[in-house]
Protein backbone atom coordinates (compact mmCIF):
# COMPACT_ATOMS: atom_id res chain seq x y z
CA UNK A 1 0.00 0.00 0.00
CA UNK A 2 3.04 2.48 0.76
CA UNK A 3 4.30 4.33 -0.73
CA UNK A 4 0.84 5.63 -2.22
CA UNK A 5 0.74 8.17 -4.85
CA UNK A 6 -1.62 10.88 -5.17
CA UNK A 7 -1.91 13.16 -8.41
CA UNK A 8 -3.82 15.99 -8.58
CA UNK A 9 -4.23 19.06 -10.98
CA UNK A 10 -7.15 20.96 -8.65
CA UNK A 11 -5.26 23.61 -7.04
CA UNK A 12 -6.88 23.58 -3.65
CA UNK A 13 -5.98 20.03 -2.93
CA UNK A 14 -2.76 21.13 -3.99
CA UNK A 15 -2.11 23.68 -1.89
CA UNK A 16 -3.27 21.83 1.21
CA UNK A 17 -1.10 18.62 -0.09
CA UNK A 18 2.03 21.74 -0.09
CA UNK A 19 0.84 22.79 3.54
CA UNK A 20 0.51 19.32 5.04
CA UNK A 21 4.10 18.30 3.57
CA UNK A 22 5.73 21.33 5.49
CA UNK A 23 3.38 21.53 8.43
CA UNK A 24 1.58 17.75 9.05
CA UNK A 25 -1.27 19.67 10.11
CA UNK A 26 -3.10 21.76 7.42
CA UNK A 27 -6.74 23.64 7.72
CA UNK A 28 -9.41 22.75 4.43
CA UNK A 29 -10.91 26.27 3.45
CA UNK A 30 -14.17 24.49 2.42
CA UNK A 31 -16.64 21.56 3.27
CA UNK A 32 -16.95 20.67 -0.84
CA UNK A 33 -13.21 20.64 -0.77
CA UNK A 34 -12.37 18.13 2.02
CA UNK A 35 -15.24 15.68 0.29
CA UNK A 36 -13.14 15.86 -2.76
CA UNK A 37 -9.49 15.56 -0.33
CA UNK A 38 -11.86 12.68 1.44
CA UNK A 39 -12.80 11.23 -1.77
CA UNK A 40 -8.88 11.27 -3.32
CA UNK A 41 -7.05 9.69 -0.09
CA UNK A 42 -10.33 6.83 0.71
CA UNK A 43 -7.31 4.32 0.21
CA UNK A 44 -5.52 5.29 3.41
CA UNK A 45 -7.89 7.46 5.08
CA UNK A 46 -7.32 5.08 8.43
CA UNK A 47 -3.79 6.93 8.46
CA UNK A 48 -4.38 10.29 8.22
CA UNK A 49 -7.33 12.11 10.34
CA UNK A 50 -9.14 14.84 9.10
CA UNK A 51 -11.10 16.63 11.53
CA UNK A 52 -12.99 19.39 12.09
CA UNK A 53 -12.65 21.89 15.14
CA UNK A 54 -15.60 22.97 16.82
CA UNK A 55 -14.19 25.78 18.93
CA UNK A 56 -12.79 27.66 16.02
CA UNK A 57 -15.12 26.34 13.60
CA UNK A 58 -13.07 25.10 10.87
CA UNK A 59 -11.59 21.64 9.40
CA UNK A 60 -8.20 19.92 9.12
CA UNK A 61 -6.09 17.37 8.27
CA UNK A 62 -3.49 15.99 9.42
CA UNK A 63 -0.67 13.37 9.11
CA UNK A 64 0.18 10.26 11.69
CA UNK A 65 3.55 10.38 13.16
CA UNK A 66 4.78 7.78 11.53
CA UNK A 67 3.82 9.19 7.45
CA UNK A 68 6.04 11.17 5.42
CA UNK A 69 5.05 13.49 2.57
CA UNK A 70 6.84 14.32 -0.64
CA UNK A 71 6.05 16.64 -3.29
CA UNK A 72 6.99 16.70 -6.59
CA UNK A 73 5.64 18.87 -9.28
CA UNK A 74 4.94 18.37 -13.04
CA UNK A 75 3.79 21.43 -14.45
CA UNK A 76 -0.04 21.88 -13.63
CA UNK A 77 0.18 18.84 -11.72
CA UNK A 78 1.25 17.07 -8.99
CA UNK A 79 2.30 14.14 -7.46
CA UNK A 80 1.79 13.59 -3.71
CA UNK A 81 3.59 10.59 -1.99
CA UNK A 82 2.94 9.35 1.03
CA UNK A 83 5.88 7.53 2.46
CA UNK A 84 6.13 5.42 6.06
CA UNK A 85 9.08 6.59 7.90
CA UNK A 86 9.57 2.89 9.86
């Protein structure tokens, strides 16, 4: 199953997938765009939670400990790995 590769061209998920590589944690601007995140990462969505937080009213996602993320960029795309680290 690792290492799993996501491509995308939509340029929200990619600027989240840019976020979450530098931060692990990364906040989804919209509720139709983390269906489509949901939709694109269904294959390992045990490993990485995405959330919402009632107190500030807003969703996230964010990586387990033990997943890496590397980005590589082709033009208007991208390709999103998602690597185990042990």
């Amino acid at each position: 199953m690792y290492p799993y590769t996501l491509r995308t061209s939509d340029p929200d998920i990619q600027n989240i997938l840019k976020l979450l590589s530098v931060n692990r944690v990364a906040k989804v601007p919209s509720k139709t765009t983390s269906i489509k995140l949901g939709m694109e990462l269904r294959d390992i969505r045990d490993d990485i939670y995405m959330g919402s937080d009632r107190k500030l009213d807003r969703a996230f996602i964010a990586l387990a400990p033990e997943l890496e993320l590397c980005i590589e960029e082709h033009g208007t795309r991208i390709d999103a790995i998602f690597k185990r680290l042990f």
